[in-house]
Each structure stands twice: as C-alpha cells, then as structure tokens.
N, C-alpha and C. Protein backbone atom coordinates (compact mmCIF):
# COMPACT_ATOMS: atom_id res chain seq x y z
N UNK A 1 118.63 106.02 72.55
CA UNK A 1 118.98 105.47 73.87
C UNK A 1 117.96 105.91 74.91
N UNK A 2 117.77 104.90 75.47
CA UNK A 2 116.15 105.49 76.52
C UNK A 2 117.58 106.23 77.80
N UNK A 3 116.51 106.55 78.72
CA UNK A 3 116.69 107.69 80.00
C UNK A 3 118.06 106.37 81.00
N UNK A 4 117.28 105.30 80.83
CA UNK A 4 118.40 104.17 81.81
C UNK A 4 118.90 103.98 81.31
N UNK A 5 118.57 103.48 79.88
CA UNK A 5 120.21 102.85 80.01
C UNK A 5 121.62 104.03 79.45
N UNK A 6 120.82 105.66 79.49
CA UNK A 6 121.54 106.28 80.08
C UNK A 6 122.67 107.27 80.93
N UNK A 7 121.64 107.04 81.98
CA UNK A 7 122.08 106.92 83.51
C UNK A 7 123.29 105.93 83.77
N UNK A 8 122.79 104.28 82.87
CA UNK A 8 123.60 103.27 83.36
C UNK A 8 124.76 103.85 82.51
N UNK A 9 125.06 103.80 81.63
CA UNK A 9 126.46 103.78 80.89
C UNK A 9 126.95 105.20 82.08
N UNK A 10 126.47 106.19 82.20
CA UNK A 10 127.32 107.37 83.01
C UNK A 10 127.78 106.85 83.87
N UNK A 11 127.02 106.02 84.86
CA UNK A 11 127.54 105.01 85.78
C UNK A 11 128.66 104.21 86.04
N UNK A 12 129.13 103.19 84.90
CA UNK A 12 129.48 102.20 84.61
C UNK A 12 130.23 103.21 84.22
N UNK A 13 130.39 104.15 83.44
CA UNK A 13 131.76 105.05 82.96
C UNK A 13 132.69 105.77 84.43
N UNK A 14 131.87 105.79 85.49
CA UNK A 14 132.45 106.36 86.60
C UNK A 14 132.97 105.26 87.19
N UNK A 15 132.27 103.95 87.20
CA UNK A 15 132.94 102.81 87.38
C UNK A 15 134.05 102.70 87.12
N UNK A 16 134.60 102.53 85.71
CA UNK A 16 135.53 102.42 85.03
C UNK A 16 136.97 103.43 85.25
N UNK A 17 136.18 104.59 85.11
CA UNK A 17 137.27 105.46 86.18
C UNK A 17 138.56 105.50 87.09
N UNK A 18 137.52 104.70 88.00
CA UNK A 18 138.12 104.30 89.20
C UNK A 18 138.78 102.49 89.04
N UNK A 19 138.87 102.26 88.43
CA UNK A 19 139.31 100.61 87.64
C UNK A 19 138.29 99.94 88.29
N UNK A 20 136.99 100.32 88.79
CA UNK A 20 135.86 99.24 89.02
C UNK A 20 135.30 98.27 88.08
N UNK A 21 135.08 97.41 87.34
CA UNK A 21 134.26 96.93 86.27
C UNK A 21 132.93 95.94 87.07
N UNK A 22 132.30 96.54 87.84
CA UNK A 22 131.26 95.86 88.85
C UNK A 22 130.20 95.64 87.79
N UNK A 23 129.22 94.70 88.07
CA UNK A 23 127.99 94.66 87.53
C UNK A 23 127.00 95.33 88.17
N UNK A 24 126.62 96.34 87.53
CA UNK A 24 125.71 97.51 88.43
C UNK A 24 124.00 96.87 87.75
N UNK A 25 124.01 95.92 87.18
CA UNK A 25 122.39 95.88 86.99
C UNK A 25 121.99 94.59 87.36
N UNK A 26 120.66 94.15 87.44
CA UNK A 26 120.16 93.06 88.27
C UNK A 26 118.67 93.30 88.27
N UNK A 27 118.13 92.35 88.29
CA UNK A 27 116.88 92.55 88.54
C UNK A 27 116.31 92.61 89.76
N UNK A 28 114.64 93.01 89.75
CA UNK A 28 114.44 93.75 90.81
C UNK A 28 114.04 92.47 92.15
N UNK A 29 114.01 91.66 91.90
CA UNK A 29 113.36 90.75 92.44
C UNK A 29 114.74 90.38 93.59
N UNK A 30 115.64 89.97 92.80
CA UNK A 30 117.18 89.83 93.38
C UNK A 30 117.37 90.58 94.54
N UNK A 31 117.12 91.72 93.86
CA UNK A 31 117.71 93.50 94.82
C UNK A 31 116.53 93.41 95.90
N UNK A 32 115.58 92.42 96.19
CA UNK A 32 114.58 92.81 97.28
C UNK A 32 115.15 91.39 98.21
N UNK A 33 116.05 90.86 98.09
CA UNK A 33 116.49 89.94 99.08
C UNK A 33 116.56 90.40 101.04
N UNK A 34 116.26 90.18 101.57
CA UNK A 34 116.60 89.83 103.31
C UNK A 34 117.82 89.32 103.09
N UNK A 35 119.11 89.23 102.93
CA UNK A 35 119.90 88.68 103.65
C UNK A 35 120.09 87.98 104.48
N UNK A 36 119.71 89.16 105.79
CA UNK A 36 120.34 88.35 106.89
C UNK A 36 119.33 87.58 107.30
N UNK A 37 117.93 87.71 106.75
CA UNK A 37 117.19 86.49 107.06
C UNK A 37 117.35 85.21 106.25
N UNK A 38 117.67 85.47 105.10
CA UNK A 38 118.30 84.28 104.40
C UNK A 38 119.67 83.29 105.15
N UNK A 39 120.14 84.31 105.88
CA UNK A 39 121.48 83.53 106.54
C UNK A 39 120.91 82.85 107.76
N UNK A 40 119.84 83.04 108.37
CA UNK A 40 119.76 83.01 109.56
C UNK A 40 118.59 81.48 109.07
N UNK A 41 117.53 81.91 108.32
CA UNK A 41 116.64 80.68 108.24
C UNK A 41 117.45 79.28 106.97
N UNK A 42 118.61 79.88 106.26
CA UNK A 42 119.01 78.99 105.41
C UNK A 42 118.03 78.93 103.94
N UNK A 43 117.43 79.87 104.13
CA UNK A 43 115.50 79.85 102.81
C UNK A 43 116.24 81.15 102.65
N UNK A 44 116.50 81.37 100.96
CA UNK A 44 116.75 82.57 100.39
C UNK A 44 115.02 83.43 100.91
N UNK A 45 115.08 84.52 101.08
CA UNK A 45 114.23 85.33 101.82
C UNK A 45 113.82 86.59 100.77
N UNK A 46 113.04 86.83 99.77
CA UNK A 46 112.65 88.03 98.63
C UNK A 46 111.02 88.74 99.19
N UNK A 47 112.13 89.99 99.58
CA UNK A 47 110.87 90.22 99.60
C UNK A 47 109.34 90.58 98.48
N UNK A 48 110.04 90.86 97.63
CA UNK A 48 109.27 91.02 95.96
C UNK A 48 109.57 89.45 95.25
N UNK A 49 108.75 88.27 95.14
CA UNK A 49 109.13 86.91 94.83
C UNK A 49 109.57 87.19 93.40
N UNK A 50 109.72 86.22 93.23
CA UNK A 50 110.78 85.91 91.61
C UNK A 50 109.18 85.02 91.13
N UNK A 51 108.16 84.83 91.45
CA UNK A 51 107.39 84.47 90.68
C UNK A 51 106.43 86.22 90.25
N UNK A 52 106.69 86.57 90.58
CA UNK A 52 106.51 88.15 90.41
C UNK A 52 106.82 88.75 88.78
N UNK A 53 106.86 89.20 87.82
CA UNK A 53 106.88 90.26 86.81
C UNK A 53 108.21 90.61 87.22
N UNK A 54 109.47 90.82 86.84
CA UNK A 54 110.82 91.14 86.85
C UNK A 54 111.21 92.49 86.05
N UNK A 55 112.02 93.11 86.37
CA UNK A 55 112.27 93.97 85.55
C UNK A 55 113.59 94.44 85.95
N UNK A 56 114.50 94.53 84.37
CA UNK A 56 116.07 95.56 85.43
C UNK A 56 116.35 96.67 85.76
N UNK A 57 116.70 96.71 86.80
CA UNK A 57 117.21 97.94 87.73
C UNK A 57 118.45 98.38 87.83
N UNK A 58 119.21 99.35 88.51
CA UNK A 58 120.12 99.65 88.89
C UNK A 58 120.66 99.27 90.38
N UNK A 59 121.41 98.53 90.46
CA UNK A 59 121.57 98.33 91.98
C UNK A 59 123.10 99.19 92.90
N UNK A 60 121.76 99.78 93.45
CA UNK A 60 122.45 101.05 94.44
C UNK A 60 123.23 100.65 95.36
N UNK A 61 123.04 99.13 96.25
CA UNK A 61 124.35 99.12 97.11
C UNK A 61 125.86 98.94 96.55
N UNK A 62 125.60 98.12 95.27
CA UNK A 62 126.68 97.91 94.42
C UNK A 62 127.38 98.77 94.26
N UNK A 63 126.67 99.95 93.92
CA UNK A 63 127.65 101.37 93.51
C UNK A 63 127.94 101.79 94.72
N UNK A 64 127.02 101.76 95.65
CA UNK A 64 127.91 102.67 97.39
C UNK A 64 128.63 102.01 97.47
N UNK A 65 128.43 100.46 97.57
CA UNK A 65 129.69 99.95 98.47
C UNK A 65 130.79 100.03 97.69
N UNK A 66 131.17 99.16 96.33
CA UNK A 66 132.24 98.94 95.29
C UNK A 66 132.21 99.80 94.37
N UNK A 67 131.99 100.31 94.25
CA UNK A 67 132.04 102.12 93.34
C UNK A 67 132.55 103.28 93.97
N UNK A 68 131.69 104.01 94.38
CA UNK A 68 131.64 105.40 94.99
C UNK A 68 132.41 105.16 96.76
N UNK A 69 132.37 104.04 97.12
CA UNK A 69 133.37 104.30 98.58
C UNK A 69 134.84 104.22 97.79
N UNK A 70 134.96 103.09 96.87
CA UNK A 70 136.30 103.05 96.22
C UNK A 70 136.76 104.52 96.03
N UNK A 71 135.94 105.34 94.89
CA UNK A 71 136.28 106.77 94.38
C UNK A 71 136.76 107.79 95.86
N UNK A 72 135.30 107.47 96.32
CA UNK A 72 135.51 108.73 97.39
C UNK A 72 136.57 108.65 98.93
N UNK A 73 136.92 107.41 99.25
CA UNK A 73 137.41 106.82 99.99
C UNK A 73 138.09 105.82 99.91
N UNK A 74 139.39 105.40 98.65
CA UNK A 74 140.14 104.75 98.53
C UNK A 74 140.75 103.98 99.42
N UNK A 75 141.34 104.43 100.65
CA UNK A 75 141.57 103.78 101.89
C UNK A 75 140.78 102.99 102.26
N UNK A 76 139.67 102.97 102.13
CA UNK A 76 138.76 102.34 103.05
C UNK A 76 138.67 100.74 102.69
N UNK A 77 138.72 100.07 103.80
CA UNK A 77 138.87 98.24 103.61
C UNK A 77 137.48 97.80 103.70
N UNK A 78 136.25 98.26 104.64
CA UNK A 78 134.93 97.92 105.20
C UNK A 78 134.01 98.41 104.30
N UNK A 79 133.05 97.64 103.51
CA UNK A 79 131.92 97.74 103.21
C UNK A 79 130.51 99.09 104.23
N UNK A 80 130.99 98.55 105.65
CA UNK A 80 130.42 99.18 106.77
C UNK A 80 130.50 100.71 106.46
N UNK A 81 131.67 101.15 105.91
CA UNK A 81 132.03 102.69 105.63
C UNK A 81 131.76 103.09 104.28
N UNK A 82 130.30 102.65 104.15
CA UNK A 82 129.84 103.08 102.05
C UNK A 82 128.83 104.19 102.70
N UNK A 83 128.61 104.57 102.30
CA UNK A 83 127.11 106.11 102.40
C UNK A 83 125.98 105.03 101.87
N UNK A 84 125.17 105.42 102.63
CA UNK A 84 123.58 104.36 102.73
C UNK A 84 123.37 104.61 101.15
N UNK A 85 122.21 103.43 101.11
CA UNK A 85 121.58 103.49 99.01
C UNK A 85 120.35 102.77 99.43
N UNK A 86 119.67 103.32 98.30
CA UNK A 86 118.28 102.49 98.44
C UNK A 86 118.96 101.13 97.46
N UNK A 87 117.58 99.97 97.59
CA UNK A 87 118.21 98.75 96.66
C UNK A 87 118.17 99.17 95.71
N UNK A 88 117.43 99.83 94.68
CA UNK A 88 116.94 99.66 93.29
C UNK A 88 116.69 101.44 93.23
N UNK A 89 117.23 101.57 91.59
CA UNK A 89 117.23 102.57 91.28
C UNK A 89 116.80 102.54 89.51
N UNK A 90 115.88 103.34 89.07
CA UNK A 90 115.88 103.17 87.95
C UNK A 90 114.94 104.72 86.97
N UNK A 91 114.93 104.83 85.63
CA UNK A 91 114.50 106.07 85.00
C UNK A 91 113.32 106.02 84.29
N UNK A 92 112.57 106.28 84.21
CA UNK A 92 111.14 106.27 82.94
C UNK A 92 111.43 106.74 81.59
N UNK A 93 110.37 106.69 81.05
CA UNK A 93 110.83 107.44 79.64
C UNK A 93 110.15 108.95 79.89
N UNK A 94 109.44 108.98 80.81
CA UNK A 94 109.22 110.38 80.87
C UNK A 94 110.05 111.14 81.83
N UNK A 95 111.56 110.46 82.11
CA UNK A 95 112.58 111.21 83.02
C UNK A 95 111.93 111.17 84.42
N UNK A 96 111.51 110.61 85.07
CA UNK A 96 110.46 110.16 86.40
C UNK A 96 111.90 108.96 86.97
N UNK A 97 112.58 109.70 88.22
CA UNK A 97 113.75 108.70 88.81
C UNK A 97 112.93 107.92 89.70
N UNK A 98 113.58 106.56 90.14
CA UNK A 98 112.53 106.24 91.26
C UNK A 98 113.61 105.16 91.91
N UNK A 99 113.46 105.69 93.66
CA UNK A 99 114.35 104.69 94.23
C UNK A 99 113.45 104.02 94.81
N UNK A 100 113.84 102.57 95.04
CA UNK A 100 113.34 101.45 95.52
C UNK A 100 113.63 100.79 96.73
N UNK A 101 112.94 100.30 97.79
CA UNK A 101 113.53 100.36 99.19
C UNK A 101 112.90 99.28 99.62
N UNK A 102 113.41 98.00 99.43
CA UNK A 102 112.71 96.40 100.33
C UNK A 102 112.80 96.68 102.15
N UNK A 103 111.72 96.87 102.84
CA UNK A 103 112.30 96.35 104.03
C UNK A 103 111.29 94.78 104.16
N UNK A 104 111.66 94.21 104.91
CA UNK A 104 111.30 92.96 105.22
C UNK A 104 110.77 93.04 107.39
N UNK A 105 110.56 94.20 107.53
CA UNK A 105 110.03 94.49 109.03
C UNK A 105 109.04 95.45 108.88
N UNK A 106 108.49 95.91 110.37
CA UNK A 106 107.21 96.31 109.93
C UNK A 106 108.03 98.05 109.67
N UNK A 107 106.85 98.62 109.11
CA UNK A 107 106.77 100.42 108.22
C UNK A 107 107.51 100.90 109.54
N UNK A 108 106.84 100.72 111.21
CA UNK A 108 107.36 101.73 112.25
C UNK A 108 109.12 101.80 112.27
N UNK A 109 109.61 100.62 111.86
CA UNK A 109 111.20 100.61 112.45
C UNK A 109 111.77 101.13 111.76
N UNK A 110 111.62 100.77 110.42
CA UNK A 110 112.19 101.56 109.21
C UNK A 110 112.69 102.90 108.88
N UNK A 111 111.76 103.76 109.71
CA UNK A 111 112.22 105.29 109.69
C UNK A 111 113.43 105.88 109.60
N UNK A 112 114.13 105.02 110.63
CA UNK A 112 115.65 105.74 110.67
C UNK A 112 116.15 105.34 109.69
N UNK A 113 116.41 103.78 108.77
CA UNK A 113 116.88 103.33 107.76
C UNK A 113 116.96 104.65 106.89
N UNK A 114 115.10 104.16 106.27
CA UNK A 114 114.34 104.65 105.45
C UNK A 114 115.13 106.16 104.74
N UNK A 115 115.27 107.13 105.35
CA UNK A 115 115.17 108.68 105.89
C UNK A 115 117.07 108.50 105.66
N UNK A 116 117.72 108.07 106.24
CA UNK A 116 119.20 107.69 105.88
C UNK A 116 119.72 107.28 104.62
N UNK A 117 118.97 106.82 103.97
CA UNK A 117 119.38 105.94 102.80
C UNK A 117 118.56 107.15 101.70
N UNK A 118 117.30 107.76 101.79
CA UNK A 118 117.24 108.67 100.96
C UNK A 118 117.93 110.19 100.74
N UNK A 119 118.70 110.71 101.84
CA UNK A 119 119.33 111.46 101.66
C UNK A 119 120.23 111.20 101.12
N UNK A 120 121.17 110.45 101.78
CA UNK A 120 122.79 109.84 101.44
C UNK A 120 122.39 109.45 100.32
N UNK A 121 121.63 108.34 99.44
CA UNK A 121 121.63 108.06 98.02
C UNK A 121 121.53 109.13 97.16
N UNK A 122 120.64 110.55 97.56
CA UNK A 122 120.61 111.60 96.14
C UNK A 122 121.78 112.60 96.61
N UNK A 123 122.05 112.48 97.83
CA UNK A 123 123.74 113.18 97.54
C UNK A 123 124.55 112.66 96.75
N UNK A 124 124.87 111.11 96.73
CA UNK A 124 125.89 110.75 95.92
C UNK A 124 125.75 110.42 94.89
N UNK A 125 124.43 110.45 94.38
CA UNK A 125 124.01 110.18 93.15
C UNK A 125 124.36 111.78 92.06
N UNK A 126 124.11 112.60 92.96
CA UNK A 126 123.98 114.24 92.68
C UNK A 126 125.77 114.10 92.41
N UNK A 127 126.30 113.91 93.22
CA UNK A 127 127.94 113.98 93.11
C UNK A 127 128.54 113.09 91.96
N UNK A 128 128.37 112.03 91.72
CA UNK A 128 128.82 111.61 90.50
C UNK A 128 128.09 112.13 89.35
N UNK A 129 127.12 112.72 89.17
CA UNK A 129 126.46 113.77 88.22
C UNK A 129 127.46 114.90 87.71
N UNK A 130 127.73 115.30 89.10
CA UNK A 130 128.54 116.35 88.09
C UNK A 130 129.64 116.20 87.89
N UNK A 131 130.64 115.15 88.90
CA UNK A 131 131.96 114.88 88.59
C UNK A 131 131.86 114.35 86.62
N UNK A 132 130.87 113.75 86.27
CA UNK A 132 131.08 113.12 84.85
C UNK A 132 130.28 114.22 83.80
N UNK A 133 130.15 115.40 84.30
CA UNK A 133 129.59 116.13 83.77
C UNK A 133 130.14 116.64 82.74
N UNK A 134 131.38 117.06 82.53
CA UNK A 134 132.39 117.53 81.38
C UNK A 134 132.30 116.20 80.48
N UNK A 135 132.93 115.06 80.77
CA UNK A 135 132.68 113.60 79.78
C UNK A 135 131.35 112.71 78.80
N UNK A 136 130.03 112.99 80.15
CA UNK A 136 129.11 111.91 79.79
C UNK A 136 127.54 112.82 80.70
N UNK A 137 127.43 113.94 80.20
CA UNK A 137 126.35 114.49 80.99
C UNK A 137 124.93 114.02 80.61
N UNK A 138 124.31 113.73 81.55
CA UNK A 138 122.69 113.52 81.28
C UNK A 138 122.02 115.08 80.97
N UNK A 139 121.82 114.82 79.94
CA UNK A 139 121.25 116.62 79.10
C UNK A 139 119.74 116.57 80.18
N UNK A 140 119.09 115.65 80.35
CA UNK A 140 117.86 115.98 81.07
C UNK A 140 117.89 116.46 82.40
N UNK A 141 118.65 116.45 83.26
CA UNK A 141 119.21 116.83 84.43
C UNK A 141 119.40 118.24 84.91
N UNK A 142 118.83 118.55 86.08
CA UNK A 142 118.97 120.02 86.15
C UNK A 142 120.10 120.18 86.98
N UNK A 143 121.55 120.43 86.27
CA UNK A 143 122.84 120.47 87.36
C UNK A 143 122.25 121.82 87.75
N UNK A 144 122.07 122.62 87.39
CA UNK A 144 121.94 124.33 88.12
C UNK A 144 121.13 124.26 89.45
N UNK A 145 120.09 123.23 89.01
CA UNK A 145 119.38 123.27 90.82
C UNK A 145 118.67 121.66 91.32
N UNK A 146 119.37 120.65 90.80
CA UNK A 146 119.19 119.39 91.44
C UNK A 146 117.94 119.16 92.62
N UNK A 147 118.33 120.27 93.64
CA UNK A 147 117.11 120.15 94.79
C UNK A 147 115.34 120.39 94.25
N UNK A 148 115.70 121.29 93.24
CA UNK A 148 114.34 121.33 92.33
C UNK A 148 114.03 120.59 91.43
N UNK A 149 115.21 120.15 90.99
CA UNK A 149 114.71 118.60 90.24
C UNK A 149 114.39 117.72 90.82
N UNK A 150 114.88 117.50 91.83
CA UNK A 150 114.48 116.25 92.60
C UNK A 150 112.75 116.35 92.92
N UNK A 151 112.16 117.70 93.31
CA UNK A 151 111.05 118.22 93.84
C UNK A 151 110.19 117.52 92.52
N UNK A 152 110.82 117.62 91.46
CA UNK A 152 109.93 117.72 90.18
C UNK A 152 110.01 116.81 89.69
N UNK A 153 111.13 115.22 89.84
CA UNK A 153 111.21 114.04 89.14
C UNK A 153 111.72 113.15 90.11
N UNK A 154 111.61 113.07 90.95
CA UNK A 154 112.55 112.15 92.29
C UNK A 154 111.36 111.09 92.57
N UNK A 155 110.86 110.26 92.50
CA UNK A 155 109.97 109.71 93.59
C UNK A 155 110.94 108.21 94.39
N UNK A 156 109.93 108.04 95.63
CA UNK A 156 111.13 107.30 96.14
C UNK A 156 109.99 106.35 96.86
N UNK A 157 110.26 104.59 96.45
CA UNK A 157 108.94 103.69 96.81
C UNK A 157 109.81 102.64 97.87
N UNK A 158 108.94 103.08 98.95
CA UNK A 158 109.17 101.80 100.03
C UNK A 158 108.21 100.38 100.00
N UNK A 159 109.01 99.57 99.79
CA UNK A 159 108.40 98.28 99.48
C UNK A 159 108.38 97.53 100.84
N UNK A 160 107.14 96.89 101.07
CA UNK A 160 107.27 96.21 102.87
C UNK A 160 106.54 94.60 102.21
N UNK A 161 107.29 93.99 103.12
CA UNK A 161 106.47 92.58 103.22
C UNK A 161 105.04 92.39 104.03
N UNK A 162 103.98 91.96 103.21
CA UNK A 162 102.78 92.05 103.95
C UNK A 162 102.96 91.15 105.07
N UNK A 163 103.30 90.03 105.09
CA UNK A 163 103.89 89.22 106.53
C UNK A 163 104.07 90.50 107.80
N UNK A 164 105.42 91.25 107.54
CA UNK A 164 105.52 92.00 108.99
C UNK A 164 104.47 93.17 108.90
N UNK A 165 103.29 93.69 108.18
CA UNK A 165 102.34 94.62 108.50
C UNK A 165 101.10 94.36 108.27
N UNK A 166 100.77 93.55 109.01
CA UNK A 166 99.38 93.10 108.64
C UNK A 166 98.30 94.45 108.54
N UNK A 167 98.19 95.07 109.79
CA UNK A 167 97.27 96.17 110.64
C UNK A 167 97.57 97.32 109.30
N UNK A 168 98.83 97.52 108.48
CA UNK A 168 99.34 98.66 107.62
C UNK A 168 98.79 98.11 106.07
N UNK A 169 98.89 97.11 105.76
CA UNK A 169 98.32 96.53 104.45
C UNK A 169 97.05 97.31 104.42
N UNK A 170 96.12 96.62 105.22
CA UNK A 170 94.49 96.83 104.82
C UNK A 170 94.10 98.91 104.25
N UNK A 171 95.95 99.49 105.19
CA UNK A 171 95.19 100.69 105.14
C UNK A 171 96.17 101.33 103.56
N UNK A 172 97.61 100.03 103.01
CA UNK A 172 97.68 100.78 102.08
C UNK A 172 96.83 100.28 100.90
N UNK A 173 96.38 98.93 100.90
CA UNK A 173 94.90 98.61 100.15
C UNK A 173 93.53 99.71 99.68
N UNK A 174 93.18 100.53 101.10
CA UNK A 174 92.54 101.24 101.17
C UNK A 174 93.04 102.67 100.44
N UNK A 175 94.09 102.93 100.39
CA UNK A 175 94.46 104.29 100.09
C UNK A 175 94.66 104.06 98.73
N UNK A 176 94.62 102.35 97.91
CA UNK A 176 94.97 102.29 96.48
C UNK A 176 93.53 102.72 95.83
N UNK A 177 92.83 102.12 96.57
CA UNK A 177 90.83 101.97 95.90
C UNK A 177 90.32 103.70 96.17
N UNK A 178 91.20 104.07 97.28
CA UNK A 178 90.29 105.57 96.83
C UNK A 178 91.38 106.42 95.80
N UNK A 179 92.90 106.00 95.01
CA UNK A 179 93.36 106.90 94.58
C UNK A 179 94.69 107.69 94.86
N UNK A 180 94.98 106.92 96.28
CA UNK A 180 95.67 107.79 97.13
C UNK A 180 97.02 107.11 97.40
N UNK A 181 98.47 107.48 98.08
CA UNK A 181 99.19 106.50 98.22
C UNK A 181 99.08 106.81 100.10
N UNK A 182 99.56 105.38 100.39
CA UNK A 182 99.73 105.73 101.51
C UNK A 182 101.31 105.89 102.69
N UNK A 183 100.93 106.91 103.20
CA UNK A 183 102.64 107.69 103.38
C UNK A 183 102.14 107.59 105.12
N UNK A 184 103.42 106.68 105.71
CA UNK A 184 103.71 107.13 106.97
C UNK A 184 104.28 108.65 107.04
N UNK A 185 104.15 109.16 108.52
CA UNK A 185 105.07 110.52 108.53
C UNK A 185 106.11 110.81 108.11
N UNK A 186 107.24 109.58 108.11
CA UNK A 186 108.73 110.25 107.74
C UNK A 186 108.47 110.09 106.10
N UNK A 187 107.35 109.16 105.34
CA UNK A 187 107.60 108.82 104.19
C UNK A 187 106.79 110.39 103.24
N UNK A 188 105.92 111.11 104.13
CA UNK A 188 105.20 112.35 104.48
C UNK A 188 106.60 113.53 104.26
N UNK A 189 107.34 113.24 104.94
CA UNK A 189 108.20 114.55 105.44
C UNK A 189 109.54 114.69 104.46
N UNK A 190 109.95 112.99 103.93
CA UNK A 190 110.56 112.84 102.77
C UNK A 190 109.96 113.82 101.29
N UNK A 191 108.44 113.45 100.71
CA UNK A 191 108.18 114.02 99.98
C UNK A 191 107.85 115.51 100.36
N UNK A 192 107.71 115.98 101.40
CA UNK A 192 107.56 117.82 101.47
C UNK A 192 108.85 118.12 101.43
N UNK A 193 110.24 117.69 101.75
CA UNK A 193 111.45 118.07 102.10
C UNK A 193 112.22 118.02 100.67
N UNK A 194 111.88 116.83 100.15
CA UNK A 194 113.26 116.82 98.95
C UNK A 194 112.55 116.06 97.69
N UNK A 195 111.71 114.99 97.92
CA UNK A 195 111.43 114.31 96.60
C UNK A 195 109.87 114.92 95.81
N UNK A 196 109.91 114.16 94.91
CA UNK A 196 108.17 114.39 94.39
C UNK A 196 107.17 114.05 95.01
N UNK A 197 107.26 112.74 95.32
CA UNK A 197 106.34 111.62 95.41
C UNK A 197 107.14 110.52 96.83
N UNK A 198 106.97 110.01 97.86
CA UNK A 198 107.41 108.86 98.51
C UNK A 198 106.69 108.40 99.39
N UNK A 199 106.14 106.91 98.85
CA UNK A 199 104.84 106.26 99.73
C UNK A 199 105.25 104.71 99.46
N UNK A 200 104.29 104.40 100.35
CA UNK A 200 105.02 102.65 100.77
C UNK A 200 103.83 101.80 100.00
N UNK A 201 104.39 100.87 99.23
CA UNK A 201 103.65 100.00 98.19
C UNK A 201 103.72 98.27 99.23
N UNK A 202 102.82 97.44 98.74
CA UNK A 202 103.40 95.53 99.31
C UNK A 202 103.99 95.30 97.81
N UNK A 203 104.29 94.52 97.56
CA UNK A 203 104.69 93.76 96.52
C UNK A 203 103.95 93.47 95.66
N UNK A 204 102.74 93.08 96.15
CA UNK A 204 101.70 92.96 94.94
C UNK A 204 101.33 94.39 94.21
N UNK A 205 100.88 95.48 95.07
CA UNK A 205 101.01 96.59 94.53
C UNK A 205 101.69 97.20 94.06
N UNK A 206 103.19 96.88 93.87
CA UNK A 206 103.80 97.59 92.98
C UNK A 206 104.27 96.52 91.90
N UNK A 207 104.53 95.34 91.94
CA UNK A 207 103.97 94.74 90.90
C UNK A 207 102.48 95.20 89.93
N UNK A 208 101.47 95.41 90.31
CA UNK A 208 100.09 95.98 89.96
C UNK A 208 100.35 97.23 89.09
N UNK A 209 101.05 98.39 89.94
CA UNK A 209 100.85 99.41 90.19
C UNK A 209 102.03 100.23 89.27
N UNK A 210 103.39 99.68 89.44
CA UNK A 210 104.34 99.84 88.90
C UNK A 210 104.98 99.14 87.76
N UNK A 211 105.34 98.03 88.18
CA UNK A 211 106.30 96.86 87.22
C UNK A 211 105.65 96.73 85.88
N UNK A 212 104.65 96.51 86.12
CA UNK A 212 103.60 96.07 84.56
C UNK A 212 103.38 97.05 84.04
N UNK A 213 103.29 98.43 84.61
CA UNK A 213 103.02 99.57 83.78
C UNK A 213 104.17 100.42 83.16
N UNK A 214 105.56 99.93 83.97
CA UNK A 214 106.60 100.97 83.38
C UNK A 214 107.05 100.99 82.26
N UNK A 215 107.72 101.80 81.97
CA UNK A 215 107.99 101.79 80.61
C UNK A 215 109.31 103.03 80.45
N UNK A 216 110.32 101.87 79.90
CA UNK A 216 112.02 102.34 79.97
C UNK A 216 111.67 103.76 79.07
C-alpha cells in the first residue's frame, strides 16, 4: 500500500466514524476551481486547466467542512464554521506531505488566507492522527513530535494564476532557472516557523515541476 492511499483509508475510516461516507478524493485540476468566479462570470474558472497532466489528491475542504466540523462540532449547521484547509493534499513515496493552495488573485492578498489555512489544516490534520491512532495508525508519522515532523516532511505549494501576477511570474520563472523557489515573506516565515519547504509555483510550473515528476 503506497503512503496515500494510506493516509486516505485513515481518513475515510474517520469519516465513517462519524456516519460521514463523503468522497474525499478528486483530482487536482477540479480542487483548483474559483468558484465564486465561476458563479459570477457563468465560465467554470480552474485555476490549474484540465488540459493540464491530472493527478489524485485528497481534498481538504471536503474533510473541514463535511468531516471534521461534523466530528468536532456536531451542532454546527454552517459550512462558514469548518477550520480553514488548503485545496489539495497529498503523500510521496518518500513520505514528503504536500498541501496545495489555488489562489486565483494576485501573491500580495493572499497572506492572510494563505497563513490561516496552513496552520488550521496541520492542526486538524495532526488531531485526527492521533484520535485514529489506537485503530489505523500511520507507522511513518512522528506522533511523539509532529512539529518536527512537519519541519522534516511538510511542504506546502501555493499555486497562483499567471493572469493576476504578471510583475511576480517573471520573478518565479527566474528563481526556477537559477534553482531556487520563490517565497514571498509570509510564504518565507511559513517555512522557518512550521513546514519544510513553502513557495509559490504558476500552473505550468508545477505541472513541470511537480505533477509529471511525482510519484505515489
């Protein structure tokens, strides 16, 4: 059994738990949708196109919203009251986690999202870890110190539409040809604070960079 699929069955077993039977997987292309720009122009809106290299993921709002608010907050009627998630979540074969983050505006606004959604996602990701820990434990996982695992296998990729960053493309272009990724400050302060690795890719580059090279 590779590293995802798992993660996924631990998942889908915490699902079940709670009488959820949600579909927690999807591909990645799906999970990079705009919404509310889709509602607003009537043109489904991706930010990673579906003529793109596909691959399946884990989809993280699925589990905040209809999963883990169910578990942790039974009462609750509003979607509005789930703990933030990145879109896409998924495992390597070399145990390498990686959350996935579409915005469809430019890198500057994002921060507060951005920075919200990576904390709140490895808290609750960390919390159903160990609640299924007696049943369905991931042996690769460091329950004793999580914050150091994360340091040592966490990376976390912000995906932007080249449309809203024109002036930011050329410079994460530039940071691919010398080697380098390129990290705004909070995406900077994310990786010194809690993850391995967290830098902002376009679509083509992580198509390039990622999709074609991974390996479950």
């Amino acid at each position: 059994m590779t590293n995802y699929n798992h993660i996924k069955n631990l998942l889908e077993e915490f699902a079940n738990k709670y009488g959820q039977n949600n579909t927690i997987e999807s591909n990645l292309s799906d999970l990079s949708e705009d919404k509310l720009e889709s509602k607003n122009t009537g043109i489904r809106q991706l930010v990673y196109g579906s003529d793109k290299r596909n691959m399946q993921v884990l989809d993280m709002d699925e589990i905040a919203h209809n999963v883990y608010r169910i578990a942790r907050f039974p009462e609750s009627t509003k979607e509005a009251e789930s703990p933030a998630s990145a879109d896409a979540f998924v495992i390597s074969a070399d145990n390498i986690w990686y959350f996935i983050e579409f915005k469809n505006q430019k890198i500057s606004k994002a921060k507060e999202s951005v920075t919200k959604k990576a904390y709140q996602n490895w808290h609750w990701l960390v919390d159903i870890l160990y609640e299924m820990k007696d049943c369905l434990s991931y042996d690769i996982f460091n329950y004793e110190n999580p914050i150091a695992f994360a340091k040592e296998n966490v990376v976390y990729i912000l995906v932007v539409s080249e449309e809203k960053n024109y002036p930011d493309v050329e410079k994460i272009h530039k940071c691919r040809l010398a080697g380098e990724k390129f990290r705004p400050e909070y995406m900077e302060k994310l990786e010194k604070y809690i993850f391995k690795e967290a830098y902002v890719y376009t679509p083509l580059i992580l198509e390039r960079e990622f999709v074609k090279k991974f390996v479950y």
